[in-house]
Protein backbone atom coordinates (compact mmCIF):
# COMPACT_ATOMS: atom_id res chain seq x y z
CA UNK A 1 84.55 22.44 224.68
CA UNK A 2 81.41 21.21 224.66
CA UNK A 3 80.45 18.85 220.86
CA UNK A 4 77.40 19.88 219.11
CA UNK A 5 76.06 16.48 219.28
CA UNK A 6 75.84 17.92 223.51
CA UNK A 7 74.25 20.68 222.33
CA UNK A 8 70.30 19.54 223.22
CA UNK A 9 68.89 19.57 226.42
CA UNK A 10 65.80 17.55 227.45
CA UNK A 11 63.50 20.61 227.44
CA UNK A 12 64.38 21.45 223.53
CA UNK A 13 63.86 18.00 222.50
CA UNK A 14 60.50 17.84 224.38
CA UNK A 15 59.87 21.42 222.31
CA UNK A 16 60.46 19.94 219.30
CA UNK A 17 58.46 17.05 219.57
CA UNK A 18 55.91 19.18 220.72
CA UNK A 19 56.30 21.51 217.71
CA UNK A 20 56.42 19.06 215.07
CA UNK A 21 53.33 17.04 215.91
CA UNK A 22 51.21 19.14 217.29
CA UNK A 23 48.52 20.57 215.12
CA UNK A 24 45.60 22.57 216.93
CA UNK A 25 42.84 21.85 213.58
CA UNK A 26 43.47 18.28 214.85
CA UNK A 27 41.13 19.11 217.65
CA UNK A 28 38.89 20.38 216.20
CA UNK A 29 38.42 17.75 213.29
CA UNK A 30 38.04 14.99 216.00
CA UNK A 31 35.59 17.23 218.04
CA UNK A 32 33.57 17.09 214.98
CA UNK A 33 34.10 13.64 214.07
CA UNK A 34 33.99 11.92 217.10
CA UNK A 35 33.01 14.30 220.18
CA UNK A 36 34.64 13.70 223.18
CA UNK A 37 34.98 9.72 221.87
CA UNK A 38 37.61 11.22 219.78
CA UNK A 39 39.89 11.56 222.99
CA UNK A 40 40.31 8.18 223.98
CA UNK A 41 41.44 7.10 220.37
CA UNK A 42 44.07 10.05 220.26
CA UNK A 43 45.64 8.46 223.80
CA UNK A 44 45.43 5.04 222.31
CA UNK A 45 47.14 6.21 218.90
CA UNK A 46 50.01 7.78 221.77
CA UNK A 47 50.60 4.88 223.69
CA UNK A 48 50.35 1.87 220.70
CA UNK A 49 51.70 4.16 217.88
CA UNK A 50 53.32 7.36 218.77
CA UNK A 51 55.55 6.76 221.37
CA UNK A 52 57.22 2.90 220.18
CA UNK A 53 57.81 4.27 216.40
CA UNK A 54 58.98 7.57 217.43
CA UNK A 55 61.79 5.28 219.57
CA UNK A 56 62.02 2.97 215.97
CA UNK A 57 62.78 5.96 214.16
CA UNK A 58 65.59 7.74 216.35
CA UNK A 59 67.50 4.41 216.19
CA UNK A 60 67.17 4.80 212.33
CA UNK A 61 68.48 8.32 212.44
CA UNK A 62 71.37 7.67 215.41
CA UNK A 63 72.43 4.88 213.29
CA UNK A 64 72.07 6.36 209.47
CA UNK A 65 72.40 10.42 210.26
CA UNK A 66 74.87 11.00 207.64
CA UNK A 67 72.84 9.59 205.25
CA UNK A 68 71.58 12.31 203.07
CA UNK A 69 68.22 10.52 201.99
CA UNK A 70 66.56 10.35 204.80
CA UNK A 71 63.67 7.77 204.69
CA UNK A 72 64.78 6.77 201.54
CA UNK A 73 68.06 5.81 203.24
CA UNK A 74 66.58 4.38 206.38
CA UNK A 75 64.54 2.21 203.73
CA UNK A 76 67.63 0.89 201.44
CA UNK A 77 69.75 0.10 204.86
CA UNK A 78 67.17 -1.89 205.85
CA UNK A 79 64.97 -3.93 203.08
CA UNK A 80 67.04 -2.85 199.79
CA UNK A 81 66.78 -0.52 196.80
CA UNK A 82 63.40 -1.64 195.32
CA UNK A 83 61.14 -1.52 198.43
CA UNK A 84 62.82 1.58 199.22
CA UNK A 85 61.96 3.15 196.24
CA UNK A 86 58.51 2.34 196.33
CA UNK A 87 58.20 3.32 199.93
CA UNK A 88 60.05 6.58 199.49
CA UNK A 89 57.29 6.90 196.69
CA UNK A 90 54.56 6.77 198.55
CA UNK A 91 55.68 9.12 201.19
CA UNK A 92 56.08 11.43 198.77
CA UNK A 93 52.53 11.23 197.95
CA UNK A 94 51.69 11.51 201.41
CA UNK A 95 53.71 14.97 200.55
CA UNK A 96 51.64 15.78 197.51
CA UNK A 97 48.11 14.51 198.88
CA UNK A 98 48.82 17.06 201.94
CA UNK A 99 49.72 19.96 199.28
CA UNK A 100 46.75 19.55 197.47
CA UNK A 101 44.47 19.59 200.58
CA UNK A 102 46.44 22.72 202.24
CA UNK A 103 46.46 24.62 198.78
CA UNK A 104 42.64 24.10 198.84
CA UNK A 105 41.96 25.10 202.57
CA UNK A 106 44.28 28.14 202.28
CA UNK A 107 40.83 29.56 200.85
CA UNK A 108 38.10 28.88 203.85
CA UNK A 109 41.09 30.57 206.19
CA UNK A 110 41.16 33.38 203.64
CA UNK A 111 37.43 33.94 203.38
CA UNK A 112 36.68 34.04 206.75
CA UNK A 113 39.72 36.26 207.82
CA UNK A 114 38.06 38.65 205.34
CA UNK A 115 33.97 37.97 206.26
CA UNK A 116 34.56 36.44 209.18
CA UNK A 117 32.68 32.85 208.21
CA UNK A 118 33.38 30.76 205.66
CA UNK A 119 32.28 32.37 202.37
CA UNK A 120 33.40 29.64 199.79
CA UNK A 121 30.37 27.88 199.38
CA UNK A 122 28.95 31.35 197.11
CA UNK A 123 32.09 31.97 195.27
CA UNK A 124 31.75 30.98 191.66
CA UNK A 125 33.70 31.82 188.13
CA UNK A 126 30.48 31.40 185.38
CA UNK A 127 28.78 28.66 185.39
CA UNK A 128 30.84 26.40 188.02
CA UNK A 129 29.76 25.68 191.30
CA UNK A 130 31.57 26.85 193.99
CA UNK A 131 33.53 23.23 194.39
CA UNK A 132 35.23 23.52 191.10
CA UNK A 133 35.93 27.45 191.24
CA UNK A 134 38.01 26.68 194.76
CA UNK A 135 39.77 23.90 192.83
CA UNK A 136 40.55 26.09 189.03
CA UNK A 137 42.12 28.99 192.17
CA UNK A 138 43.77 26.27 193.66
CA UNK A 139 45.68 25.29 190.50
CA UNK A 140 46.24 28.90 189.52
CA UNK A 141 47.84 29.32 192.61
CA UNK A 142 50.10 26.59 193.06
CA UNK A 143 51.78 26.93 189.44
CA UNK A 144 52.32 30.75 190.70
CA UNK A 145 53.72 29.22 193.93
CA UNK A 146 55.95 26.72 192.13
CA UNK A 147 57.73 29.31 189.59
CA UNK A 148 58.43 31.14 192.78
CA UNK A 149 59.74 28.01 194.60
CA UNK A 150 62.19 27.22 191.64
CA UNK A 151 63.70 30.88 192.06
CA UNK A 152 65.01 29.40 195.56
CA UNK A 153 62.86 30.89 198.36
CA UNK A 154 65.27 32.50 200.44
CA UNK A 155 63.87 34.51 203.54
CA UNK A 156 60.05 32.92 202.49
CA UNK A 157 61.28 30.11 204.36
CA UNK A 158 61.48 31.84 207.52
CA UNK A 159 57.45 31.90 207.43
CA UNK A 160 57.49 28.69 208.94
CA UNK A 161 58.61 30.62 212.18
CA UNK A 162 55.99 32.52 211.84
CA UNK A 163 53.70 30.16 211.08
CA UNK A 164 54.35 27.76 214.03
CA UNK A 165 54.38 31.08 216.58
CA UNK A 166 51.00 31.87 215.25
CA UNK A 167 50.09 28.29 216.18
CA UNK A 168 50.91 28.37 219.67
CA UNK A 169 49.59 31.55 220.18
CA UNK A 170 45.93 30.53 218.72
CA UNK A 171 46.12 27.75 221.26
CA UNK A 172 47.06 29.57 224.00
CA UNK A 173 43.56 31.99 223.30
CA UNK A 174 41.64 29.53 222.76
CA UNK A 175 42.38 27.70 226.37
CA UNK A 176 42.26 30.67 227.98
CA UNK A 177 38.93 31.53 226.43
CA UNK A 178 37.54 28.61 226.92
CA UNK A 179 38.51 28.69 230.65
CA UNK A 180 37.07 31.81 230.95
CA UNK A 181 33.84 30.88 229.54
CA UNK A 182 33.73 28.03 232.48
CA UNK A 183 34.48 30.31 234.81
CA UNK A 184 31.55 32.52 234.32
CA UNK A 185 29.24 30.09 233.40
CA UNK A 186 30.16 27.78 236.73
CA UNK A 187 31.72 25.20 234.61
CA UNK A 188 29.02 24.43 232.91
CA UNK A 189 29.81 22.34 229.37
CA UNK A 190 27.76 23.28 226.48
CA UNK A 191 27.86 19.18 225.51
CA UNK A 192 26.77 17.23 228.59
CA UNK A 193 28.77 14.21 229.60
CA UNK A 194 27.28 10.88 230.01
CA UNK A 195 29.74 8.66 231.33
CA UNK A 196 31.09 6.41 229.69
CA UNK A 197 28.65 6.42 226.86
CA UNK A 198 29.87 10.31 226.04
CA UNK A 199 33.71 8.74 225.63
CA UNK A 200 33.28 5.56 223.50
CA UNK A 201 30.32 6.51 221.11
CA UNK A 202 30.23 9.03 218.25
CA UNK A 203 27.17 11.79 218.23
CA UNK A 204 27.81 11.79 214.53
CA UNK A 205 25.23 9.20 213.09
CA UNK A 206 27.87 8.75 209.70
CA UNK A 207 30.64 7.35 212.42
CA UNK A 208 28.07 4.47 214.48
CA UNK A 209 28.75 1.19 213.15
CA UNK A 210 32.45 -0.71 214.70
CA UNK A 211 34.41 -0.73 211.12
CA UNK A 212 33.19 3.58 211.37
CA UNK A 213 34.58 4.01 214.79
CA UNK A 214 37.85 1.86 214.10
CA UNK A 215 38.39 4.12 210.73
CA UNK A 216 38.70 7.26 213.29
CA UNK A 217 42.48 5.40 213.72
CA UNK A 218 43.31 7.41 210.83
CA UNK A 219 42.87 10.50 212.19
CA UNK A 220 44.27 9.88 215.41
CA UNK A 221 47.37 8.34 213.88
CA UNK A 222 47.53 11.47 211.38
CA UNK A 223 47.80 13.63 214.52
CA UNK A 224 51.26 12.53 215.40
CA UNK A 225 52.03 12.35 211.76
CA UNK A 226 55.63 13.85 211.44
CA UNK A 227 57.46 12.04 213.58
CA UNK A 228 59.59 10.63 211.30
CA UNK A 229 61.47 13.94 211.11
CA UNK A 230 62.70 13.46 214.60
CA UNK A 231 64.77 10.38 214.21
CA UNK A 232 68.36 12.52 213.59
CA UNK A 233 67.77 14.33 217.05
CA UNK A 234 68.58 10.93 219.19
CA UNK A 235 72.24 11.23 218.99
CA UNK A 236 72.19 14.70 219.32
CA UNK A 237 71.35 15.40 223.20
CA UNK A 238 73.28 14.96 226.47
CA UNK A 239 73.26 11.41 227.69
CA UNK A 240 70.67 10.10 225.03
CA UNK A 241 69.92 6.49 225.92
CA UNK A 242 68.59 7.70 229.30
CA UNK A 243 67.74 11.51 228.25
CA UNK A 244 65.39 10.84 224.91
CA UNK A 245 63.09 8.56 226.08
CA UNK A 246 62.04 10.86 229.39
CA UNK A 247 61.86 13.39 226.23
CA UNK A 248 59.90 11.09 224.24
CA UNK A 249 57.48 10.38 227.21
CA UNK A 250 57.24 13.43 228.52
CA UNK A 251 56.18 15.01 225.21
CA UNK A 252 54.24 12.39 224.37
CA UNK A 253 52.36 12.67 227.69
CA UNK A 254 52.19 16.60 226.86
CA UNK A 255 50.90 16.10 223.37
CA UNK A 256 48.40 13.84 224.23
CA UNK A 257 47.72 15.50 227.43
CA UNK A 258 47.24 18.60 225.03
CA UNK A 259 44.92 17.08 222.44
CA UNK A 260 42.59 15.71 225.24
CA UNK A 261 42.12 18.69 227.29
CA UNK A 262 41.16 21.08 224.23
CA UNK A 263 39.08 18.01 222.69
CA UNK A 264 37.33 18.73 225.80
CA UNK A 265 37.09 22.55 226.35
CA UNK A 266 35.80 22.40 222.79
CA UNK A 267 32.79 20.81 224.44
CA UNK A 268 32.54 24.03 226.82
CA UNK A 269 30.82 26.26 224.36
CA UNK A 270 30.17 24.22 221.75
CA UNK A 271 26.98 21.75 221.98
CA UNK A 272 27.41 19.13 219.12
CA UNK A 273 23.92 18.92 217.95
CA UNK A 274 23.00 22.47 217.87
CA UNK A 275 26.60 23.46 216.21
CA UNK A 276 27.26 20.52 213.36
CA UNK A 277 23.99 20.16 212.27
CA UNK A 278 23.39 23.71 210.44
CA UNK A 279 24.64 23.57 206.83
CA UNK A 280 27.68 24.75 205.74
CA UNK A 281 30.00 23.01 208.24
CA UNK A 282 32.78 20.06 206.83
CA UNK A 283 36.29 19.31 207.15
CA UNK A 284 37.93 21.84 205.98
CA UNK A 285 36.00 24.74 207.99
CA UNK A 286 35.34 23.61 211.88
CA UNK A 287 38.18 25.22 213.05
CA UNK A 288 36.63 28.06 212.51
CA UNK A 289 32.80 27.44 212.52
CA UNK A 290 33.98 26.50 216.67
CA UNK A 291 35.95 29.74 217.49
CA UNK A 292 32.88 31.70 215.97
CA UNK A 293 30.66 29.47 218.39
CA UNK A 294 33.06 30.51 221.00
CA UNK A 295 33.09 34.15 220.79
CA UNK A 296 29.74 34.18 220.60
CA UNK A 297 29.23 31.91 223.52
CA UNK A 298 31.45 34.57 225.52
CA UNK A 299 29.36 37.69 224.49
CA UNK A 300 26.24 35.83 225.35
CA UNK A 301 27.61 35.14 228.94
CA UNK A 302 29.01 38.47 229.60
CA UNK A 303 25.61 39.77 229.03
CA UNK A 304 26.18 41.47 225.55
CA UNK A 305 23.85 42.23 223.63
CA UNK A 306 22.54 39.90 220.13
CA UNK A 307 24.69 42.49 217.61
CA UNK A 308 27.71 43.28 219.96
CA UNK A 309 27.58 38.78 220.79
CA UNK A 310 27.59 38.54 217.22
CA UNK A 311 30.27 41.14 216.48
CA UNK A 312 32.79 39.06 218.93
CA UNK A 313 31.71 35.75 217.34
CA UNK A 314 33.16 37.49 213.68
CA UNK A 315 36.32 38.51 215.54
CA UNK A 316 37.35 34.84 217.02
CA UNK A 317 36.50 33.49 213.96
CA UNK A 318 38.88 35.75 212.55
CA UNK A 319 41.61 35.36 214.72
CA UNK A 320 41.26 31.58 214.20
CA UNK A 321 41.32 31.65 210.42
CA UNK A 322 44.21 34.73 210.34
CA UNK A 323 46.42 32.29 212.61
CA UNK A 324 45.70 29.44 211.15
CA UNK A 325 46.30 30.97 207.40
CA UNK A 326 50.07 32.00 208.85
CA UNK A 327 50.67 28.78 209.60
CA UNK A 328 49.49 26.90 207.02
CA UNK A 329 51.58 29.25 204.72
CA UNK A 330 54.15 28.92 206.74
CA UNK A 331 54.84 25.45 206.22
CA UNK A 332 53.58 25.80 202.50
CA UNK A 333 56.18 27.20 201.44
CA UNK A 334 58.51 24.39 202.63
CA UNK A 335 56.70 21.35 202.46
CA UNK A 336 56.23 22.39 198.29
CA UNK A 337 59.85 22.26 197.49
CA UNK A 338 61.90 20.47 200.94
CA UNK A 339 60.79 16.85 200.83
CA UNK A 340 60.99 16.56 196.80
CA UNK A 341 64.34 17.86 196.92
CA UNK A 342 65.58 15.80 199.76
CA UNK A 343 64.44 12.67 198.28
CA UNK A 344 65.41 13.40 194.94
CA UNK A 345 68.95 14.44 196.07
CA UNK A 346 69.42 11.57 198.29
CA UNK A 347 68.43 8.47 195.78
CA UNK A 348 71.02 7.76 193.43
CA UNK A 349 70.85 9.70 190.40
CA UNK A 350 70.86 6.60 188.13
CA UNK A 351 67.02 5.72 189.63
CA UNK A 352 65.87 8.69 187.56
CA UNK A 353 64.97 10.14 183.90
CA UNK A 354 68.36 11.99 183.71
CA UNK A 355 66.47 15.46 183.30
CA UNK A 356 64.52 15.14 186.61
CA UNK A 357 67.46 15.48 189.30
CA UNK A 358 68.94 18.18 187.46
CA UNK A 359 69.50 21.58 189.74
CA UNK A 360 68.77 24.77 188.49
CA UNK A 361 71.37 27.38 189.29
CA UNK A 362 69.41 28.61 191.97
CA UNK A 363 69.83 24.95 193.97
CA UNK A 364 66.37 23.91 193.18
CA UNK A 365 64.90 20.75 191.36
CA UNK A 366 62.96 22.40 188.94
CA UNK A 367 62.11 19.88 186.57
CA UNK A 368 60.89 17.66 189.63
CA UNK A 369 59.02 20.31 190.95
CA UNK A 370 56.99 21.23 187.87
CA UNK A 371 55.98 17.26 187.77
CA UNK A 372 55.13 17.86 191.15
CA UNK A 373 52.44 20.90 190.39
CA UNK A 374 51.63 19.00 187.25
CA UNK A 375 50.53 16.12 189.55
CA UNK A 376 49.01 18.00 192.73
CA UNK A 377 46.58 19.84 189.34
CA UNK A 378 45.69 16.39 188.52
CA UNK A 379 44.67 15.79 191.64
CA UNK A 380 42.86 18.54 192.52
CA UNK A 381 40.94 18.47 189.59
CA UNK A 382 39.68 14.93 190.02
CA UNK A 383 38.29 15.77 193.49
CA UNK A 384 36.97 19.23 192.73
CA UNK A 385 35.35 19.01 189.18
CA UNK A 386 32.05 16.71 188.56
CA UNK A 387 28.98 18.65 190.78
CA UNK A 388 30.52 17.38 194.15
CA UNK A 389 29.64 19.71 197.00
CA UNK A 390 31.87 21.57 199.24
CA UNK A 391 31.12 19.18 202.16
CA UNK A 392 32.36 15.86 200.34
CA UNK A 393 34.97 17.72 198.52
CA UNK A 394 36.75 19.04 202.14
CA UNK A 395 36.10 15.62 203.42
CA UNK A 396 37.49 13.51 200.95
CA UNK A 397 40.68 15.93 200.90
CA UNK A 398 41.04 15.19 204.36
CA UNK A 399 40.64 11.31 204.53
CA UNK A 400 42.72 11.28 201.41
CA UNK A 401 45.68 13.81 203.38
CA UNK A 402 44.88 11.21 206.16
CA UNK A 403 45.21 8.00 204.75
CA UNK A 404 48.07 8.84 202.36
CA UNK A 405 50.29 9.95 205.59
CA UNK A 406 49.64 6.47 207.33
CA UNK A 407 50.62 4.36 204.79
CA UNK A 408 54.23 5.20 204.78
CA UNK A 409 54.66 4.18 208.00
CA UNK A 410 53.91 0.87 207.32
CA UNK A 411 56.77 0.80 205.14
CA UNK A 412 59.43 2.46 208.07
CA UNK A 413 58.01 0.18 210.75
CA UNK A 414 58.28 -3.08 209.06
CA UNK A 415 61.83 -1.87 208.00
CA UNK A 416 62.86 -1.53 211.36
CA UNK A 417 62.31 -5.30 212.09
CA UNK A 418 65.09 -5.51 209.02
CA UNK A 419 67.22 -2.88 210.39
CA UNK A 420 67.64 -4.68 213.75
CA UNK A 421 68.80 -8.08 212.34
CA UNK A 422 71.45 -6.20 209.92
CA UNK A 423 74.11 -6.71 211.99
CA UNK A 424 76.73 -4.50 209.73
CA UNK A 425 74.80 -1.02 210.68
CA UNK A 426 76.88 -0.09 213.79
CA UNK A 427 74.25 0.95 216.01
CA UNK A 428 75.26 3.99 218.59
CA UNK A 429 72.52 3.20 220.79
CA UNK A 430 69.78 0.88 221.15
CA UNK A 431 65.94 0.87 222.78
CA UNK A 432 64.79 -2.03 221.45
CA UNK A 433 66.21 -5.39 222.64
CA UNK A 434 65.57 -8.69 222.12
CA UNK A 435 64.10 -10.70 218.80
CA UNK A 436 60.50 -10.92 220.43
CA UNK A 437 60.40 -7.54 221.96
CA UNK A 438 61.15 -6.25 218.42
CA UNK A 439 58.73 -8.52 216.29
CA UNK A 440 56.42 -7.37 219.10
CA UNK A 441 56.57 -3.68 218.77
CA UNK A 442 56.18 -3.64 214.77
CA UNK A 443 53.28 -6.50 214.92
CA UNK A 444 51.70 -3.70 217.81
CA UNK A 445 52.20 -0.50 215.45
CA UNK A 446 51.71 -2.67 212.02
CA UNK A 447 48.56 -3.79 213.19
CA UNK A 448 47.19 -0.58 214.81
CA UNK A 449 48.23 1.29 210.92
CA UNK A 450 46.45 -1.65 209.11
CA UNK A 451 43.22 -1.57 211.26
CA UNK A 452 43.23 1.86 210.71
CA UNK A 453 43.31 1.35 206.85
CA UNK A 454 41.24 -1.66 206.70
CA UNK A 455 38.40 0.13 208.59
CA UNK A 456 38.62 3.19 206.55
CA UNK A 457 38.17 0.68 203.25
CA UNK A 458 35.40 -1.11 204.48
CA UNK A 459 33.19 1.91 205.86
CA UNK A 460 33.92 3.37 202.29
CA UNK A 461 32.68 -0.14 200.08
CA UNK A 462 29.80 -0.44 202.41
CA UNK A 463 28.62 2.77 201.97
CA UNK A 464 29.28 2.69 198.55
CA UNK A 465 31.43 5.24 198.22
CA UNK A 466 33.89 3.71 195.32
CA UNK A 467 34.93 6.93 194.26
CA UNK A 468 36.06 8.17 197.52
CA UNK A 469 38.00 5.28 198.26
CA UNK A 470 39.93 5.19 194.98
CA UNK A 471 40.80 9.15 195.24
CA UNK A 472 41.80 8.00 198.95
CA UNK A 473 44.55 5.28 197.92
CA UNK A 474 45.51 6.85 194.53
CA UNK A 475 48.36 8.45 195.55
CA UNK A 476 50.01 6.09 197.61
CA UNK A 477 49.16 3.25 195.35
CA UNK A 478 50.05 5.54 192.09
CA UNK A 479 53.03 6.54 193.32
CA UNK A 480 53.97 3.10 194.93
CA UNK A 481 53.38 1.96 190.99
CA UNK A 482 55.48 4.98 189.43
CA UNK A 483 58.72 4.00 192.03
CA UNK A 484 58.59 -0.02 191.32
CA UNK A 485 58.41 1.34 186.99
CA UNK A 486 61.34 3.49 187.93
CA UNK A 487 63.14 0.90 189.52
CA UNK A 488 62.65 -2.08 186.55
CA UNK A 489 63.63 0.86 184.36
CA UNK A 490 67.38 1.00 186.58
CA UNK A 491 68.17 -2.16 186.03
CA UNK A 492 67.50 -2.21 182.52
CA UNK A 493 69.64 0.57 182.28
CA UNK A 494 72.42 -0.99 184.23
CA UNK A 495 71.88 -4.41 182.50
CA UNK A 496 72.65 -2.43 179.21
CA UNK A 497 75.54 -0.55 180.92
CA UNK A 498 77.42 -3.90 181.56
């Protein structure tokens, strides 16, 4: 009889890799940021920090899988209970931050499912802009979401099913679309190519100087965010020291394979220029602002007429934003009670205010979780309130989604220097070998993380943007602060115990 720990095959591990990094807005965020520049950075975020941590993190979760604190666990193993605690802090926030920008882009998917463009920008409650009305519906909703969470969820879970199907199958349209368009048109791109100039330079005059390009790290890194949640799998396939790194390459090579090619179909109907420089388009709404471009590209090409080119351009964008609204709600509803409750449950109990672990009798952390919607209000009322426009607002939720999600890693990849000199863990397998070969690979990923960071800092001071950058590192930072309190508060307690 075959163990479960047999039970996964090379193609399901390459799946899941696939599924849990993969995100198709990613494209179209670096299409807007970068152009086709943006493809080179996504390869080199593959090769120098995708692929080495994603092997650093299934030794942590061969070695530690019946540990039931995941990071938090992988952290105290390996550097102790304070820096674990303040690590497992801030990737909470990186938790949080990415709540509080999904709650608020929840409503440019709704919109345009409904209009079919992004209507946001008009809607307003009195006399507040359209900025602050988003964020006040924002808050409404999440405390609704939250007393629903704390009831247990039940079946809602399954959404994320849903949610990730309705992924794949936007993709799938949108390359075949795209292909189609290239047929008819003789393969024609919409954004020339200059080679090399087209693949190493931004068309975005906000992204020119070297400290500008550099900060695009973030994103790139940010689009194999979630990786972390693949370290348990290692032990769990057929033959895994040979077996999960042809997985790991292979879907690496299919990820980033993935993210290149629709980088560059994107460039098939969409010519930068004439597309990003009408008003109206940020962050939060390319996705969608591209598929219209799309359809409409499509109609023109088949010979359509202006109203019937239009009609299909309101359709794609629809059936971007419909697809896209599944499966963002489809991982809402997990991400807003799952990674609270796993760390929470997995740190000892003593760490915390004693009310704040409690369980409610339907399994949840409901005290945690209404500090949780307490904070993610906070937060969205410091970036949404005070006149700012829809464009900053959607871009400063996604550099501070982005930037809260790298730091973390940091933490887990200097750990795993720690983790290989412990020699008590018993270690079922091993990929790295050697002292220097290990100091290599977390001085390789550590730097590429800390460039990444740096850059992003340094655009935002010498633009001037102060604001910006300290709504981008409050949340790690905060939270990094609230763990190391938490933690001087322990031993006081246990100093008093004695």
């Amino acid at each position: 009889m075959t163990s479960d720990k047999q039970q996964l095959t090379l193609f399901s591990v390459m799946l899941m890799i696939f599924t849990s990094t993969f995100a198709f807005d990613n494209t179209s965020i670096a299409y807007y940021t970068m152009g086709y520049a943006g493809i080179i950075w996504y390869i080199l975020a593959a090769l120098l920090f995708f692929v080495p941590s994603t092997l650093m993190f299934s030794e942590f979760g061969a070695a530690l899988h019946n540990q039931p604190g995941g990071v938090f666990s992988w952290l105290v193993e390996s550097v102790g209970l304070k820096w674990a605690f303040i690590g497992g802090f801030t990737w909470i926030a990186s938790w949080i931050i990415l709540i509080v920008s999904t709650v608020s882009k929840i409503w440019i998917m709704l919109s345009t499912t409904i209009s079919g463009s992004d209507q946001t920008g008009k809607w307003q409650l009195g006399s507040l802009n359209s900025t602050a009305t988003i964020g006040l519906i924002s808050m409404a909703f999440f405390v609704v979401v939250t007393a629903i969470a704390t009831r247990g969820l039940g079946k809602v879970a399954h959404l994320a099913a849903v949610g990730g199907i309705a992924a794949a199958v936007l993709t799938i349209f949108f390359v075949l679309a795209s292909f189609l368009l290239l047929i008819k048109n003789g393969f024609q791109l919409a954004e020339p190519v200059k080679f090399p100039k087209t693949f190493l330079k931004s068309p975005r005059t906000s992204y020119q100087s070297t400290s500008q390009m550099i900060s695009f790290l973030i994103f790139a890194v940010y689009a194999y965010a979630g990786i972390e949640a693949l370290g348990g799998v290692s032990d769990k396939m057929k033959d895994a020291k040979k077996n999960f790194p042809i997985a790991l390459g292979l879907g690496a090579a299919l990820i980033s394979i993935a993210y290149a090619l629709i980088i560059f179909l994107w460039g098939a109907s969409a010519n930068w220029h004439e597309v990003f420089q009408r008003s109206g388009v940020n962050l939060g709404n390319t996705t969608y602002v591209l598929m219209s471009n799309l359809g409409y590209s499509l109609g023109q090409e088949f010979g359509l007429s202006y109203a019937s080119a239009k009609t299909l351009s309101l359709m794609f964008a629809r059936f971007g934003s419909l697809t896209m609204l599944l499966s963002y709600l489809g991982s809402f509803f997990v991400i807003v009670y799952m990674p609270i409750k796993s760390f929470i449950l997995g740190t000892p109990k003593e760490l915390w205010p004693k009310s704040l672990p409690k369980l409610n009798r339907f399994g949840m952390p409901a005290n945690a979780m209404w500090w949780q919607a307490l904070i993610v209000c906070g937060l969205i009322a410091m970036t949404s309130l005070g006149n700012r426009s829809a464009k900053a607002f959607y871009d400063i939720l996604t550099l501070m989604d982005n930037l809260s999600s790298t730091l973390p890693y940091l933490f887990l990849v200097t750990a795993f220097a720690f983790f290989k000199a412990n020699t008590t863990i018993k270690k079922p397998f091993e990929f790295f070998h050697g002292k220097i070969k290990i100091t290599l690979a977390v001085i390789v990923v550590d730097t590429l993380l800390l460039l990444g960071i740096v850059s992003t800092a340094y655009s935002a001071v010498a633009s001037q943007d102060y604001l910006d950058l300290f709504l981008e590192l409050i949340g790690p930072v905060a939270f990094g602060l609230i763990g190391y309190g938490l933690y001087l508060m322990y031993l006081r307690r246990k100093k008093i115990a004695r």
